[in-house]
C-alpha atoms as a PDB file:
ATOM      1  CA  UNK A   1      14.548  11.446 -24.833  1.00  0.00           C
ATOM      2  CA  UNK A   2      11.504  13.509 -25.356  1.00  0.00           C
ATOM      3  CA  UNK A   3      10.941  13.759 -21.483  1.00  0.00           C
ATOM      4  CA  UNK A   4      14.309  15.474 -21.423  1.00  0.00           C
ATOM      5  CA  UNK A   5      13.333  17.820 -24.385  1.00  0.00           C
ATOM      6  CA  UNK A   6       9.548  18.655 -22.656  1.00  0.00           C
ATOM      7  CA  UNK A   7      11.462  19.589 -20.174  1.00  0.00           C
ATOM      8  CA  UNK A   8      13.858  21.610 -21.460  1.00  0.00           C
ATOM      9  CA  UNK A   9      11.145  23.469 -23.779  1.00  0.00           C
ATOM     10  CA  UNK A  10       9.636  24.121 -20.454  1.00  0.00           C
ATOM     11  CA  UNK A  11      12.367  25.453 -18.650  1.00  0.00           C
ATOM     12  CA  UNK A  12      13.439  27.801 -21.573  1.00  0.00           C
ATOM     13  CA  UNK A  13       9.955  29.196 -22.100  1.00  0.00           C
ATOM     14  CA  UNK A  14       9.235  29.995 -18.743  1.00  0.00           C
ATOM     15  CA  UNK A  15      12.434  31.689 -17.623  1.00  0.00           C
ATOM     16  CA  UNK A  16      13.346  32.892 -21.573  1.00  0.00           C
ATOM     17  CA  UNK A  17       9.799  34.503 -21.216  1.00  0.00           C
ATOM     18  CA  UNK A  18      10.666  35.984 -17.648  1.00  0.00           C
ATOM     19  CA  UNK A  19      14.213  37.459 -18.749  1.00  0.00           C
ATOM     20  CA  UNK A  20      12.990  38.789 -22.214  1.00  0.00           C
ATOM     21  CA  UNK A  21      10.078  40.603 -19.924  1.00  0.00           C
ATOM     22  CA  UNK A  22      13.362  42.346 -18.448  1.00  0.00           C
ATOM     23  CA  UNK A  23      12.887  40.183 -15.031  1.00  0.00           C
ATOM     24  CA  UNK A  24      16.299  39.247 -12.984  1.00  0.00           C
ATOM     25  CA  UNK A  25      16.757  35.729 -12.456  1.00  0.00           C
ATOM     26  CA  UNK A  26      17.835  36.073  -9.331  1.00  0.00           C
ATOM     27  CA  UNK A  27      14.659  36.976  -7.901  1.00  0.00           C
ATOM     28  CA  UNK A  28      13.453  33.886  -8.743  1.00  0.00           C
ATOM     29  CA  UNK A  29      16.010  32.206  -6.758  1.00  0.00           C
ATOM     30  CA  UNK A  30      14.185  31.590  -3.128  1.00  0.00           C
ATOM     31  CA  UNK A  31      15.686  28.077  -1.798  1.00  0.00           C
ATOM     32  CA  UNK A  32      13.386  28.413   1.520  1.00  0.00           C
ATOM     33  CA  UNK A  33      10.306  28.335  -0.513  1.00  0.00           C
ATOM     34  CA  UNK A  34      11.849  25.131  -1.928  1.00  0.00           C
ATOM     35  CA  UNK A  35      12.488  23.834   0.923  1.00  0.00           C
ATOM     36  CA  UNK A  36       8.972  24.433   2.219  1.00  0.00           C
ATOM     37  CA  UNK A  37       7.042  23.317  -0.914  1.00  0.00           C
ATOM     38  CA  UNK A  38       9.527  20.033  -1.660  1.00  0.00           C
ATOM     39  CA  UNK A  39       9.518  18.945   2.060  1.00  0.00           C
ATOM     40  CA  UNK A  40       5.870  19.464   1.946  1.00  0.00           C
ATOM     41  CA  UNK A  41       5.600  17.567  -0.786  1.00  0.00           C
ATOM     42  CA  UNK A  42       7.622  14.789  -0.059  1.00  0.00           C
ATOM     43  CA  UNK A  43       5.964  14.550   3.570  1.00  0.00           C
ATOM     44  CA  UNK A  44       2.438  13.964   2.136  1.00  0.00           C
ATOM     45  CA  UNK A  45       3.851  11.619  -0.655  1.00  0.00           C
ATOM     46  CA  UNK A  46       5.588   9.715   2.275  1.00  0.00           C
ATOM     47  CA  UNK A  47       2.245   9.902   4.370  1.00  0.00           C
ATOM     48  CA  UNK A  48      -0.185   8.770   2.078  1.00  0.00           C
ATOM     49  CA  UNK A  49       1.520   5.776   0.115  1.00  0.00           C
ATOM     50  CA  UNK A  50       2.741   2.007   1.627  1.00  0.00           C
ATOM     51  CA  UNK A  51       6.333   1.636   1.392  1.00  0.00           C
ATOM     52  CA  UNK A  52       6.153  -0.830  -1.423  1.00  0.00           C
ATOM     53  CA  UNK A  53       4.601   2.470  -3.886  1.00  0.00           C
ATOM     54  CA  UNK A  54       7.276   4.462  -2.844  1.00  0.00           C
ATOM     55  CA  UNK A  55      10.035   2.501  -3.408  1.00  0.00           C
ATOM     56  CA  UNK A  56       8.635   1.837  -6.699  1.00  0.00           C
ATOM     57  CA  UNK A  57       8.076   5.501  -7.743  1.00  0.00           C
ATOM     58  CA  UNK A  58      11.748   6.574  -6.980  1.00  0.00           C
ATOM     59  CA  UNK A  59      12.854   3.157  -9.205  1.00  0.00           C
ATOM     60  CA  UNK A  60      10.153   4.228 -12.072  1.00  0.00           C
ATOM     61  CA  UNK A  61      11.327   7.912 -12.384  1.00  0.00           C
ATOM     62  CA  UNK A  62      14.633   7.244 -13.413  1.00  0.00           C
ATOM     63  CA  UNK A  63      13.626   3.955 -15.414  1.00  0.00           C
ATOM     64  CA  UNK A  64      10.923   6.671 -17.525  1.00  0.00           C
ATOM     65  CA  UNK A  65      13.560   8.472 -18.782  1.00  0.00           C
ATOM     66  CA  UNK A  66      15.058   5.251 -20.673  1.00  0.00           C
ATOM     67  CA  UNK A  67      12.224   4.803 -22.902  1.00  0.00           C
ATOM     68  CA  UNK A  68       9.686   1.173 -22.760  1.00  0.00           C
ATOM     69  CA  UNK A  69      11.106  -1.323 -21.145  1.00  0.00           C
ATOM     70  CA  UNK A  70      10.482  -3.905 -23.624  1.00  0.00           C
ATOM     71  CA  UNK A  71      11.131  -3.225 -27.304  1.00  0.00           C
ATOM     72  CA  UNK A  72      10.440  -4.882 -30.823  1.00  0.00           C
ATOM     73  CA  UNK A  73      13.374  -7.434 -30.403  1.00  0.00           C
ATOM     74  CA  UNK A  74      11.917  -7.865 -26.726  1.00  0.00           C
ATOM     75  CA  UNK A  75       8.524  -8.473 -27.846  1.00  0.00           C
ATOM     76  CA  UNK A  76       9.576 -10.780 -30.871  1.00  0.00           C
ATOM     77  CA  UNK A  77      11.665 -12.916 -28.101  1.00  0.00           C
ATOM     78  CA  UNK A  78       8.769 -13.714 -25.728  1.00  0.00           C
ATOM     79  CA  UNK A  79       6.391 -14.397 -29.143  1.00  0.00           C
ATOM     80  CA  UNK A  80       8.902 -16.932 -30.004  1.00  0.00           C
ATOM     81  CA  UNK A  81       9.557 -18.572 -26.791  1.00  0.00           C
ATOM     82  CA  UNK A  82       5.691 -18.642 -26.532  1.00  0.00           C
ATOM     83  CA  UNK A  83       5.350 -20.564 -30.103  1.00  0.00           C
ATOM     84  CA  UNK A  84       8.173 -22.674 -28.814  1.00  0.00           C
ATOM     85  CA  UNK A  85       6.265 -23.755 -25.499  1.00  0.00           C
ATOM     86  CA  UNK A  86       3.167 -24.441 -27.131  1.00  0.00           C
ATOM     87  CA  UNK A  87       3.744 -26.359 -29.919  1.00  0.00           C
ATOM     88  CA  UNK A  88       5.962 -28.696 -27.781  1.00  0.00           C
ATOM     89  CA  UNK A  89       2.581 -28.601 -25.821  1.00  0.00           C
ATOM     90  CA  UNK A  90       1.347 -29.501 -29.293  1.00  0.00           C
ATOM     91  CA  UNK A  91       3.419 -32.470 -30.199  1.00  0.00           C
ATOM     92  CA  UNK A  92       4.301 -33.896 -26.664  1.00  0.00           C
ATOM     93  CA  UNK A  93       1.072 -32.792 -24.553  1.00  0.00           C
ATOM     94  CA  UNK A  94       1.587 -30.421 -21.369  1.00  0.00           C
ATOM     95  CA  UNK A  95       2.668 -32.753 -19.178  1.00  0.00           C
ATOM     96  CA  UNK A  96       6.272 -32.255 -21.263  1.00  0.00           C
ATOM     97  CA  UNK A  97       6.434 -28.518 -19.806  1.00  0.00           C
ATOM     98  CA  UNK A  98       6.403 -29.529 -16.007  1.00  0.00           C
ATOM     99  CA  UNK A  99      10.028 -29.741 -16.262  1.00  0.00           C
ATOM    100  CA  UNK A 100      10.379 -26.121 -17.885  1.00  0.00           C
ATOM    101  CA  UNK A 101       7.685 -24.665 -15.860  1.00  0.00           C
ATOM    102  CA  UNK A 102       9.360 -25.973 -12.417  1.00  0.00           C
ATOM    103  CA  UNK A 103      12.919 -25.184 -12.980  1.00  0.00           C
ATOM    104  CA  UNK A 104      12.976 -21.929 -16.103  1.00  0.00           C
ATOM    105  CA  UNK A 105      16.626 -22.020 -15.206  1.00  0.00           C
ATOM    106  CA  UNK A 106      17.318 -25.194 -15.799  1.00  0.00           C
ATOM    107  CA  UNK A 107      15.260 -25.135 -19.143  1.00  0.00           C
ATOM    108  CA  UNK A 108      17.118 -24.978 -22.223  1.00  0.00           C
ATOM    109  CA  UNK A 109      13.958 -23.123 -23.829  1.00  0.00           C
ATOM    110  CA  UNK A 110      13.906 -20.232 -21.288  1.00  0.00           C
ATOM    111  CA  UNK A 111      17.876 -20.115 -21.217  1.00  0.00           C
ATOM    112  CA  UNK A 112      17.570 -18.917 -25.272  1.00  0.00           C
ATOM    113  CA  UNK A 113      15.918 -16.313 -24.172  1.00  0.00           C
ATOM    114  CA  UNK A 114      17.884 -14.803 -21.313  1.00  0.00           C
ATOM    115  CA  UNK A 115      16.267 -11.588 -21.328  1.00  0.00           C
ATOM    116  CA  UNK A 116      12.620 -13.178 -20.934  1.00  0.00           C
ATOM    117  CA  UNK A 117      14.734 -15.080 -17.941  1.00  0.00           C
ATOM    118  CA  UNK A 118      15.996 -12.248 -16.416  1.00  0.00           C
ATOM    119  CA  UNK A 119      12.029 -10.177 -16.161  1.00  0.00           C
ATOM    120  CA  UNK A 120      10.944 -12.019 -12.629  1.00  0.00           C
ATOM    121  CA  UNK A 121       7.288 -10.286 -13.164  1.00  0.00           C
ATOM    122  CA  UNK A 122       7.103 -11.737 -16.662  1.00  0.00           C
ATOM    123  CA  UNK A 123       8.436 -15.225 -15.932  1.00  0.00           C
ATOM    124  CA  UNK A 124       6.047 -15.759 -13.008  1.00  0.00           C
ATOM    125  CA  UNK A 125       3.395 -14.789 -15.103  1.00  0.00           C
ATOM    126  CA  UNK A 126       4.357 -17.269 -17.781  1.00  0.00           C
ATOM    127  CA  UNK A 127       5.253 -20.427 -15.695  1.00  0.00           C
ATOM    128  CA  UNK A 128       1.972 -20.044 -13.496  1.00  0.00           C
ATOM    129  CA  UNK A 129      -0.144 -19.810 -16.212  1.00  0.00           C
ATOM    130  CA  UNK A 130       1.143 -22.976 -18.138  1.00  0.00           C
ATOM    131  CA  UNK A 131       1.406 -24.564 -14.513  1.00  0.00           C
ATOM    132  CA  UNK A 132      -2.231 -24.211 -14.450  1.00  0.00           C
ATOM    133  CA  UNK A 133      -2.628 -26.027 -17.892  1.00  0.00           C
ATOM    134  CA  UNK A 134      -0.172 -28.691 -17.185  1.00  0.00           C
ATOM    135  CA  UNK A 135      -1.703 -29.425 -13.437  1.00  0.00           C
ATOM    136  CA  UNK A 136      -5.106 -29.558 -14.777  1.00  0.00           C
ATOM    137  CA  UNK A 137      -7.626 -30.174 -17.828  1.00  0.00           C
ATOM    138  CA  UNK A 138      -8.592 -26.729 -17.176  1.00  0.00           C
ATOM    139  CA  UNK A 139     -11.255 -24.887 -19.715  1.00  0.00           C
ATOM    140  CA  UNK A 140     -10.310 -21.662 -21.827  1.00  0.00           C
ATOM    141  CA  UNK A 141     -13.854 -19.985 -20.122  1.00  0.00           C
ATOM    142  CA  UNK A 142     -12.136 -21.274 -16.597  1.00  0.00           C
ATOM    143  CA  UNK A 143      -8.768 -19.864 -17.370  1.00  0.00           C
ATOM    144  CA  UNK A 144      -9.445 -16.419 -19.255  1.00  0.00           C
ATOM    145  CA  UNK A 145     -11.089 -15.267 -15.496  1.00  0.00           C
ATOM    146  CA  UNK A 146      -8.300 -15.790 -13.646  1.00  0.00           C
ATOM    147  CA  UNK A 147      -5.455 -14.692 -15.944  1.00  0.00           C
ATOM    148  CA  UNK A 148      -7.792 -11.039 -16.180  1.00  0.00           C
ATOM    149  CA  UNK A 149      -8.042 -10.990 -12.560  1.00  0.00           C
ATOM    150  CA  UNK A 150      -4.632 -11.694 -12.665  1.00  0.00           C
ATOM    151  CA  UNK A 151      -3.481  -8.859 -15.148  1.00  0.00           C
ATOM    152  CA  UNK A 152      -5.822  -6.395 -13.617  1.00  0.00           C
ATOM    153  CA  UNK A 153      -3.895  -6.911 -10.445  1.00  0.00           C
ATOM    154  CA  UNK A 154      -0.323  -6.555 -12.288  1.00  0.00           C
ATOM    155  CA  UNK A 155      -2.018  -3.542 -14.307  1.00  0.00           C
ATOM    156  CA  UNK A 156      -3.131  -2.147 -10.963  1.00  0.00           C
ATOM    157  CA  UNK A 157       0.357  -2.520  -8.964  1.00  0.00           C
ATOM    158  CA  UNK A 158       2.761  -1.358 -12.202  1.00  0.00           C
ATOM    159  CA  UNK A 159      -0.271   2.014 -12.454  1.00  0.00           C
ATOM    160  CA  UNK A 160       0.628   2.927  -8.531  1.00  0.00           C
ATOM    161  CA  UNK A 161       3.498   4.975  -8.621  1.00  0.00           C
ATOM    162  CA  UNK A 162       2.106   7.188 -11.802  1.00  0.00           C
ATOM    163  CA  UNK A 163      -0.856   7.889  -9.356  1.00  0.00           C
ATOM    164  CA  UNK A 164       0.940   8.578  -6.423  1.00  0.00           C
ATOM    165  CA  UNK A 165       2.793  10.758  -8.264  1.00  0.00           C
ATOM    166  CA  UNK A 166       0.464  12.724  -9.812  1.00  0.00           C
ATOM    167  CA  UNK A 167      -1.343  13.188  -6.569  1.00  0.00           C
ATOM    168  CA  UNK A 168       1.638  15.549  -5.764  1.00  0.00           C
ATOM    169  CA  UNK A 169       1.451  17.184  -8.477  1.00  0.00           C
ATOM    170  CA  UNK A 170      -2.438  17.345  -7.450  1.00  0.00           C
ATOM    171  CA  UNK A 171      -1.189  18.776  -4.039  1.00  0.00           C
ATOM    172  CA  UNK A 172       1.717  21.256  -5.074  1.00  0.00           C
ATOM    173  CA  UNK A 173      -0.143  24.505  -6.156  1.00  0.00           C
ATOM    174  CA  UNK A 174      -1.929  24.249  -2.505  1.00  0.00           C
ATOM    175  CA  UNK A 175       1.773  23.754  -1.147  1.00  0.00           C
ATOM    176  CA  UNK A 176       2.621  27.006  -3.208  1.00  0.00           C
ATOM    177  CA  UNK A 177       0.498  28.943  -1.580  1.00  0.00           C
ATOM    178  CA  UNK A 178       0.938  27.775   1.911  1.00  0.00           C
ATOM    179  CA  UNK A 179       4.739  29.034   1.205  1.00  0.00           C
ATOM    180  CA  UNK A 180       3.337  32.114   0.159  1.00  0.00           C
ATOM    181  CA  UNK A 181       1.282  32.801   2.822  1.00  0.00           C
ATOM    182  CA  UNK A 182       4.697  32.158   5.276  1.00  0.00           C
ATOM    183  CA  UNK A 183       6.387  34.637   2.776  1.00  0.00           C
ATOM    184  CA  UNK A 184       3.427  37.055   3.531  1.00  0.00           C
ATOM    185  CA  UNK A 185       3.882  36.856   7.373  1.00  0.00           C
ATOM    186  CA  UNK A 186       7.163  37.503   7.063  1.00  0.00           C
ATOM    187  CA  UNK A 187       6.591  40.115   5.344  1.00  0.00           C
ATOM    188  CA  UNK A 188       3.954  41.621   7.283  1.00  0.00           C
ATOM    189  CA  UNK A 189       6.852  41.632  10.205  1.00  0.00           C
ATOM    190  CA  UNK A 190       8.846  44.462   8.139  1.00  0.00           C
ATOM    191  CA  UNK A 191       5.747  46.385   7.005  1.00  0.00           C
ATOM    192  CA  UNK A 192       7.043  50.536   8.278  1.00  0.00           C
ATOM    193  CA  UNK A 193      10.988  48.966   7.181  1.00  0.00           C
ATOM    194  CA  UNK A 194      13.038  49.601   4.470  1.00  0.00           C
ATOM    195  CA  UNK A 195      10.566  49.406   1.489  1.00  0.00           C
ATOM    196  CA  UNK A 196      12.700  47.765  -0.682  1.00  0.00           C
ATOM    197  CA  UNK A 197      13.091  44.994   1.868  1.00  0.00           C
ATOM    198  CA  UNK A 198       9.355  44.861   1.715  1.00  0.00           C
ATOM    199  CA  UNK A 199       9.136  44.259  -1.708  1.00  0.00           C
ATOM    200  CA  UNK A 200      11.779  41.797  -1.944  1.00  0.00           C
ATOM    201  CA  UNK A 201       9.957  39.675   1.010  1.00  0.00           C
ATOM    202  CA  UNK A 202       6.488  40.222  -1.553  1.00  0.00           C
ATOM    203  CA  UNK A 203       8.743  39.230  -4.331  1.00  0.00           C
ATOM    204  CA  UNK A 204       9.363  35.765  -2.286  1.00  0.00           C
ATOM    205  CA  UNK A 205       5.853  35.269  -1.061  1.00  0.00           C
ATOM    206  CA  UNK A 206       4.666  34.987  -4.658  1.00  0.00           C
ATOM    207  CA  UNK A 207       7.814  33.032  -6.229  1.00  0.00           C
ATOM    208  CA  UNK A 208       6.247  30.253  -3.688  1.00  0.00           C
ATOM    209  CA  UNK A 209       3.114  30.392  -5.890  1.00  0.00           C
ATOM    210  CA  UNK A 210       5.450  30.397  -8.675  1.00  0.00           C
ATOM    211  CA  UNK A 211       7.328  27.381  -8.371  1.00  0.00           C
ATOM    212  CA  UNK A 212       4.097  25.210  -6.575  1.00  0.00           C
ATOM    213  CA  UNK A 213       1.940  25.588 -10.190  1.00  0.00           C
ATOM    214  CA  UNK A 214       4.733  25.423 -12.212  1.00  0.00           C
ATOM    215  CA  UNK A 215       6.476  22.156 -10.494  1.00  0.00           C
ATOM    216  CA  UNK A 216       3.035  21.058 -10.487  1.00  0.00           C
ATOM    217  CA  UNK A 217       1.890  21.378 -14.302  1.00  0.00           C
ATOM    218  CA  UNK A 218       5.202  21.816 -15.623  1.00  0.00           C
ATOM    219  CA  UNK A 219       7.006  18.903 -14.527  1.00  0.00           C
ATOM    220  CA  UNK A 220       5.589  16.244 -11.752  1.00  0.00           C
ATOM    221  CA  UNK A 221       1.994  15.985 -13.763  1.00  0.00           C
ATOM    222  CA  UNK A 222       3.800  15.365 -16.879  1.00  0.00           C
ATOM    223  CA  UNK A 223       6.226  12.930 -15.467  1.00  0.00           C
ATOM    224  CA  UNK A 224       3.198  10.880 -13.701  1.00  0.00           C
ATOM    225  CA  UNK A 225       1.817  11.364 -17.199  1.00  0.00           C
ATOM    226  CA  UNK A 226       4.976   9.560 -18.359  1.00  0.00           C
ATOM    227  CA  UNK A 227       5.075   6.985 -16.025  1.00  0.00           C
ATOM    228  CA  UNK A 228       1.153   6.246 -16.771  1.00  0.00           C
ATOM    229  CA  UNK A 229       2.025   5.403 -20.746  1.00  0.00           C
ATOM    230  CA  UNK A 230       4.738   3.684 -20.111  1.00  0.00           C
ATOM    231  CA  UNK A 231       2.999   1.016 -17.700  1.00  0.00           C
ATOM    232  CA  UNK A 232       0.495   0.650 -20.143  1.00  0.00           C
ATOM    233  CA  UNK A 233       2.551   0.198 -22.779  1.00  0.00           C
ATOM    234  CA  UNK A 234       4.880  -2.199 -20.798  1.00  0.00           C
ATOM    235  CA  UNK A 235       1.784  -4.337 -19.858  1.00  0.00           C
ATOM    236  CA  UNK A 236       0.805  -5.294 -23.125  1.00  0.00           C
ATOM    237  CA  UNK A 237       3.270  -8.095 -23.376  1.00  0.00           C
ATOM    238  CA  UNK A 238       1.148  -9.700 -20.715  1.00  0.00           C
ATOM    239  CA  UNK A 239      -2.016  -9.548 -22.709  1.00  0.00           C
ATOM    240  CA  UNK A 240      -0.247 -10.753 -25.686  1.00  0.00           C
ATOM    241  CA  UNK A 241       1.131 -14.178 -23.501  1.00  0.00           C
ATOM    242  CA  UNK A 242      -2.833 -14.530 -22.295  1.00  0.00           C
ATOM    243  CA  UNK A 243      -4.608 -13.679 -25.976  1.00  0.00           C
ATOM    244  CA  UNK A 244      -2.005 -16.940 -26.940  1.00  0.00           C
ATOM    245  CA  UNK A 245      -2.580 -19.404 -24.278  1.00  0.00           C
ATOM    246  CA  UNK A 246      -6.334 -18.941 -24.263  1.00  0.00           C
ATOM    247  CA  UNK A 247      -6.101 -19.394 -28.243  1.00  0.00           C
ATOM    248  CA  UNK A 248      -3.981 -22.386 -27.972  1.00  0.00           C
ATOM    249  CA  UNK A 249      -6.262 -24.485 -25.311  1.00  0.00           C
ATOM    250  CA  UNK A 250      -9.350 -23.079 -27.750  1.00  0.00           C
ATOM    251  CA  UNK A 251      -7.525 -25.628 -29.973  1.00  0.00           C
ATOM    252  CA  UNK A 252      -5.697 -23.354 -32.547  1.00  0.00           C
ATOM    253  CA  UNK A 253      -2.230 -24.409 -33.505  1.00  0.00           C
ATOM    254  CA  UNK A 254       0.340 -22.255 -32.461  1.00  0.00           C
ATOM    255  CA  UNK A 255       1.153 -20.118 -35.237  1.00  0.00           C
ATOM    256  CA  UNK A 256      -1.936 -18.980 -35.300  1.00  0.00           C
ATOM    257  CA  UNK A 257      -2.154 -18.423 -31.434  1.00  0.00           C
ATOM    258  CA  UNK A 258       0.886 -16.429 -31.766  1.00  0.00           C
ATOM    259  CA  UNK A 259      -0.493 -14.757 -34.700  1.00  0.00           C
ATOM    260  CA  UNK A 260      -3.700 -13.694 -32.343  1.00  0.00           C
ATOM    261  CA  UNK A 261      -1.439 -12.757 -29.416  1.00  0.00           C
ATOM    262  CA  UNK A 262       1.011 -10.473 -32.152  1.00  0.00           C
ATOM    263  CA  UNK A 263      -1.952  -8.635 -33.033  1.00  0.00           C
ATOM    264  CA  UNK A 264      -2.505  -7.484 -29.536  1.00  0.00           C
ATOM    265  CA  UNK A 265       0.272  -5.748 -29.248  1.00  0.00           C
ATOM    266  CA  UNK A 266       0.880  -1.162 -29.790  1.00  0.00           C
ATOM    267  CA  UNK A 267       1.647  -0.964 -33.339  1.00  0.00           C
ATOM    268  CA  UNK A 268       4.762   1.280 -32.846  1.00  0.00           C
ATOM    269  CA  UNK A 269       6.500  -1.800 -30.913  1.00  0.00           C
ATOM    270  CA  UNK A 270       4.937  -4.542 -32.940  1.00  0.00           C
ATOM    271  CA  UNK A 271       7.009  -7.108 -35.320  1.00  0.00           C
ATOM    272  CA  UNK A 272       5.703  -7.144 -39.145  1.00  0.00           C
ATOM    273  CA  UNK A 273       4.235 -10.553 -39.827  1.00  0.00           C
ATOM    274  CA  UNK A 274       7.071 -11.359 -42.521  1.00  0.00           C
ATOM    275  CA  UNK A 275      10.038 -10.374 -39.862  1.00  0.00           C
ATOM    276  CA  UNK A 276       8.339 -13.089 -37.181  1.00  0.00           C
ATOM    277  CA  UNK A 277       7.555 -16.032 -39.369  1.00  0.00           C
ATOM    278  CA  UNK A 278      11.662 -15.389 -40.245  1.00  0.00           C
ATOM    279  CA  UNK A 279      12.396 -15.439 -36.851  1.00  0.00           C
ATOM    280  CA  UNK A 280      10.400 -18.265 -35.887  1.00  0.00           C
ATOM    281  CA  UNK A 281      11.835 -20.205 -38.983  1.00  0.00           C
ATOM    282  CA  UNK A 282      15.168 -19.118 -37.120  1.00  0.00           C
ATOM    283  CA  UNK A 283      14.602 -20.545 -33.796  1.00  0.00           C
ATOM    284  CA  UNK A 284      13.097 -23.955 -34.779  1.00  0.00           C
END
């Protein structure tokens, strides 16, 4: 929602400013330097990222506009299916998880949670991390390396499309003035015409400018901005299902694991201590 009001502020200030200056919209209105500095744009965004990023930025951009992806009811569910999993870990040993950990589907733990279910990113991260503790007598000093190397390449992949997009916005004042410098040729062709036609074509040259810094700094830095928070936000779910494994083979019960992993997570998103314990007492 905010995106959508930044936006608007921005949009109102600069042409509000422009009109109250007594400048005429229209002249603002040159669709060839659009075309020049968005198919520019788009080119070099094409050209310099695999297809995998770019598939991924066009999904993220509309997804940004709909707020976090996970939520306090989102994070409370994956706290409680992670108490759930670990303290039958507790009273059955590991070895009772294969099942679970093999076939989530099939598990009536994971099927309470259908939400968790649905997240593919999240679920693989959950079932091969306990299929490393079931498989193996593995250490908490053996398995906190690989689950960082593990969320620093998650961190890494969900950070791509913010930086690919705010390369753009890197490269769209220089795509500005390339269109201005086209508008200036052209006008350099009527230079001993009609003067008026002169100054429209100078008018043009210098709306490319326009519209490369203000796309630029007005709109595609803030979105990759956006995009940036809002995979770092998203990821901390992650860190909070790592903080409780690695407490939980360090030998802490569960509710305290949990407890550890609870206090990882942004404070705007994260459940009070008195609303968990009731949900926990819920779900037993």
């Amino acid at each position: 929602m905010l995106i959508i009001v930044g936006i608007l502020v921005v949009i109102a200030s600069v042409l509000g400013g422009f009109v109250a200056s007594h400048g005429k919209l229209a002249a603002l209105w040159q669709p060839f330097e659009l075309v020049i500095i968005g198919g520019a744009a788009l080119g070099a965004f094409l050209m310099s990222n695999p297809p995998k990023v770019v598939k991924a930025t066009f999904a993220s951009i509309p997804a940004v506009f709909k707020g976090v992806k996970y939520r306090s009811s989102d994070y409370l569910d994956v706290l409680t299916l992670m108490y759930e999993l670990l303290n039958k870990a507790r009273r059955e040993g590991f070895i009772s998880l294969e099942s679970h950990v093999d076939n989530p589907g099939s598990s009536d733990l994971f099927n309470k949670y259908p939400k968790v279910l649905a997240d593919h990113h999240l679920m693989d991260f959950i079932t091969d991390c306990l299929r490393l503790m079931v498989g193996s007598n593995i250490e908490p000093h053996e398995l906190e390396p690989l689950l960082e190397l593990e969320l620093e390449k998650h961190h890494h992949e969900m950070m791509a499309p913010a930086h690919a997009l705010a390369k753009v916005a890197d490269a769209l004042p220089g795509f500005g003035i390339v269109a201005a410098v086209l508008g200036i040729v052209i006008t350099m062709g009527s230079i001993g015409g009609d003067i008026a036609q002169v100054g429209a074509h100078v008018a043009g040259a210098l709306v490319g400018t326009f519209l490369g810094i203000l796309l630029a700094y007005g709109f595609v830095g803030p979105l990759a901005a956006a995009l940036e928070a809002r995979a770092e936000q998203d990821s901390r779910i992650y860190e909070s299902v790592k903080t409780a494994l690695l407490a939980c083979l360090r030998g802490y019960n569960p509710k305290v694991a949990l407890e550890f992993a609870r206090k990882t997570l942004p404070s705007a998103v994260r459940p009070q201590f008195a609303e968990f314990e009731t949900h926990l007492k819920g779900a037993k």
